[in-house]
C-alpha atoms as a PDB file:
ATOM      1  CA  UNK A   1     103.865  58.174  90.806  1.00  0.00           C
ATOM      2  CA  UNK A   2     103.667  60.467  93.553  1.00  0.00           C
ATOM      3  CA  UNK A   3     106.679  62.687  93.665  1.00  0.00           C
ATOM      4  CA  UNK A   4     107.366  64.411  97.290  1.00  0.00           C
ATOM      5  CA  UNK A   5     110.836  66.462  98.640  1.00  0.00           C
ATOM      6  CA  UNK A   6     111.387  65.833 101.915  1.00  0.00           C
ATOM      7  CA  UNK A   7     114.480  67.580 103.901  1.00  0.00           C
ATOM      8  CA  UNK A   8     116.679  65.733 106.627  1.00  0.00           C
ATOM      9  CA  UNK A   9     114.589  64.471 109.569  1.00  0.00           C
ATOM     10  CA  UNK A  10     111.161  65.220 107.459  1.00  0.00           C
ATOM     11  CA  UNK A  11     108.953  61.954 106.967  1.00  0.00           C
ATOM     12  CA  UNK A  12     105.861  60.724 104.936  1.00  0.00           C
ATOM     13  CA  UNK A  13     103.651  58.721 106.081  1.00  0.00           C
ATOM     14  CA  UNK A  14     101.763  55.764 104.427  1.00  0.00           C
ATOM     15  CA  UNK A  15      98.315  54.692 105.705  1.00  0.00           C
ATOM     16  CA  UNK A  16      97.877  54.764 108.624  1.00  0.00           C
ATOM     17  CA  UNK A  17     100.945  52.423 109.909  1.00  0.00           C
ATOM     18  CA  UNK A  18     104.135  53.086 107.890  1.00  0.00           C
ATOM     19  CA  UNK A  19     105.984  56.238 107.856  1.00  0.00           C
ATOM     20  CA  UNK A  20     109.086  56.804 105.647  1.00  0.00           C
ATOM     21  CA  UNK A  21     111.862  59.505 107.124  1.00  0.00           C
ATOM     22  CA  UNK A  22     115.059  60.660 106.014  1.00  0.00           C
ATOM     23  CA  UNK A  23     117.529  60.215 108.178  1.00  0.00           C
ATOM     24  CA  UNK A  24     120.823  61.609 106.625  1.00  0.00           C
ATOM     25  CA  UNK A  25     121.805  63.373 103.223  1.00  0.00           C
ATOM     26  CA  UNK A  26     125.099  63.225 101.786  1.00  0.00           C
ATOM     27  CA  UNK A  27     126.581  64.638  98.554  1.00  0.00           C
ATOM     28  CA  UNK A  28     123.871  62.055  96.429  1.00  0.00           C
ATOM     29  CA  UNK A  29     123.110  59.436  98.223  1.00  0.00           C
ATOM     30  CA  UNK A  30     120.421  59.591 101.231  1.00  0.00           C
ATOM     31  CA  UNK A  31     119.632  56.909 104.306  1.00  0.00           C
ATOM     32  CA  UNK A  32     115.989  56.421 104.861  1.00  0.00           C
ATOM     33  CA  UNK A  33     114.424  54.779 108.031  1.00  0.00           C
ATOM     34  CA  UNK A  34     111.407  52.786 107.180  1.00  0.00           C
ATOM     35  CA  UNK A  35     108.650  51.910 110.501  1.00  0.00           C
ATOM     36  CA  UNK A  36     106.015  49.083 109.381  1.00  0.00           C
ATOM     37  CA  UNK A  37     104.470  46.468 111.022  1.00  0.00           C
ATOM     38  CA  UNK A  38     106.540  43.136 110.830  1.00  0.00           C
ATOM     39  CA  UNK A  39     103.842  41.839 108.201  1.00  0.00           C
ATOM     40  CA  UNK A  40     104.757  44.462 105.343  1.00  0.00           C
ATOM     41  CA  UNK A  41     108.014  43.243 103.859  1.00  0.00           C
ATOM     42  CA  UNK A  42     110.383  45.986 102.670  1.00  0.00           C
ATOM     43  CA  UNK A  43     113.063  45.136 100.151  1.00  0.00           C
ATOM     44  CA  UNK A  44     115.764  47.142  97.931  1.00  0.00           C
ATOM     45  CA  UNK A  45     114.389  46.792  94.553  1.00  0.00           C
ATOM     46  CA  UNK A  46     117.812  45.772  92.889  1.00  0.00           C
ATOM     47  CA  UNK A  47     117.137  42.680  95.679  1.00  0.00           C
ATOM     48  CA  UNK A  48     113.614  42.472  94.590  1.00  0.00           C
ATOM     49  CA  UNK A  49     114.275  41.056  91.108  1.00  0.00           C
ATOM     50  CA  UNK A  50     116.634  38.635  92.506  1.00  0.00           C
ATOM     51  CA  UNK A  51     114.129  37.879  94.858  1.00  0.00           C
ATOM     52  CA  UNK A  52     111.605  36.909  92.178  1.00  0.00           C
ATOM     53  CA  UNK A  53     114.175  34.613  89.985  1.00  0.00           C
ATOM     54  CA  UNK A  54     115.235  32.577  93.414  1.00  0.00           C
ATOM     55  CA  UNK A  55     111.101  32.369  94.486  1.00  0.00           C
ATOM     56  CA  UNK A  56     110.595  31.042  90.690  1.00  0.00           C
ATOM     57  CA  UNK A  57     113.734  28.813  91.029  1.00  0.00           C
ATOM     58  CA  UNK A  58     112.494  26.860  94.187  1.00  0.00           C
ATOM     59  CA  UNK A  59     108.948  26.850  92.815  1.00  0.00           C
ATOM     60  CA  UNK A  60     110.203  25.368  89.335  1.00  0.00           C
ATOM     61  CA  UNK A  61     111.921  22.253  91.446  1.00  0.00           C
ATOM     62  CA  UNK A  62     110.390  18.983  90.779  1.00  0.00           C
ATOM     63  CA  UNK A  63     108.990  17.342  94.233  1.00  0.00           C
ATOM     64  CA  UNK A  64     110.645  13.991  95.198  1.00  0.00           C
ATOM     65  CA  UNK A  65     107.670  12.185  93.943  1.00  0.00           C
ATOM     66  CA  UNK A  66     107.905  13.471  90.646  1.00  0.00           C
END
C-alpha cells in the first residue's frame, strides 16, 4: 500500500485519467473529490461488501425455467 499526505486542496493523481483531491479537513474526518471517467466505478468500501452479497444474491436466483 502506497501511503501519501496530502494537505487541503492537494491531489494525486492515478494514471493518467483519475485524480483524487482533498477538498476539506475537519477535526478527523476529510471530503475527497474523486474525477474518473464514467467507466471506473467508485464505491465506499463499507458499500462495497454490501455490494458483493446483493450481486451474489441476484446471481444465486433460480431462472423461471428452472
Amino acid at each position: 500500500m502506497l501511503v501519501l499526505t496530502r494537505k487541503n486542496t492537494e491531489a494525486i493523481t492515478i494514471g493518467d485519467r483519475i485524480q483524487v483531491r482533498v477538498l476539506k479537513i475537519r477535526g478527523n474526518s476529510i471530503q475527497l473529490g474523486i474525477d474518473a471517467p464514467p467507466h471506473v466505478s467508485i464505491r465506499r468500501s463499507e458499500l462495497e461488501t454490501r455490494h458483493r452479497v446483493t450481486s451474489s444474491a441476484r446471481n444465486a436466483r433460480p431462472t423461471a425455467n428452472g
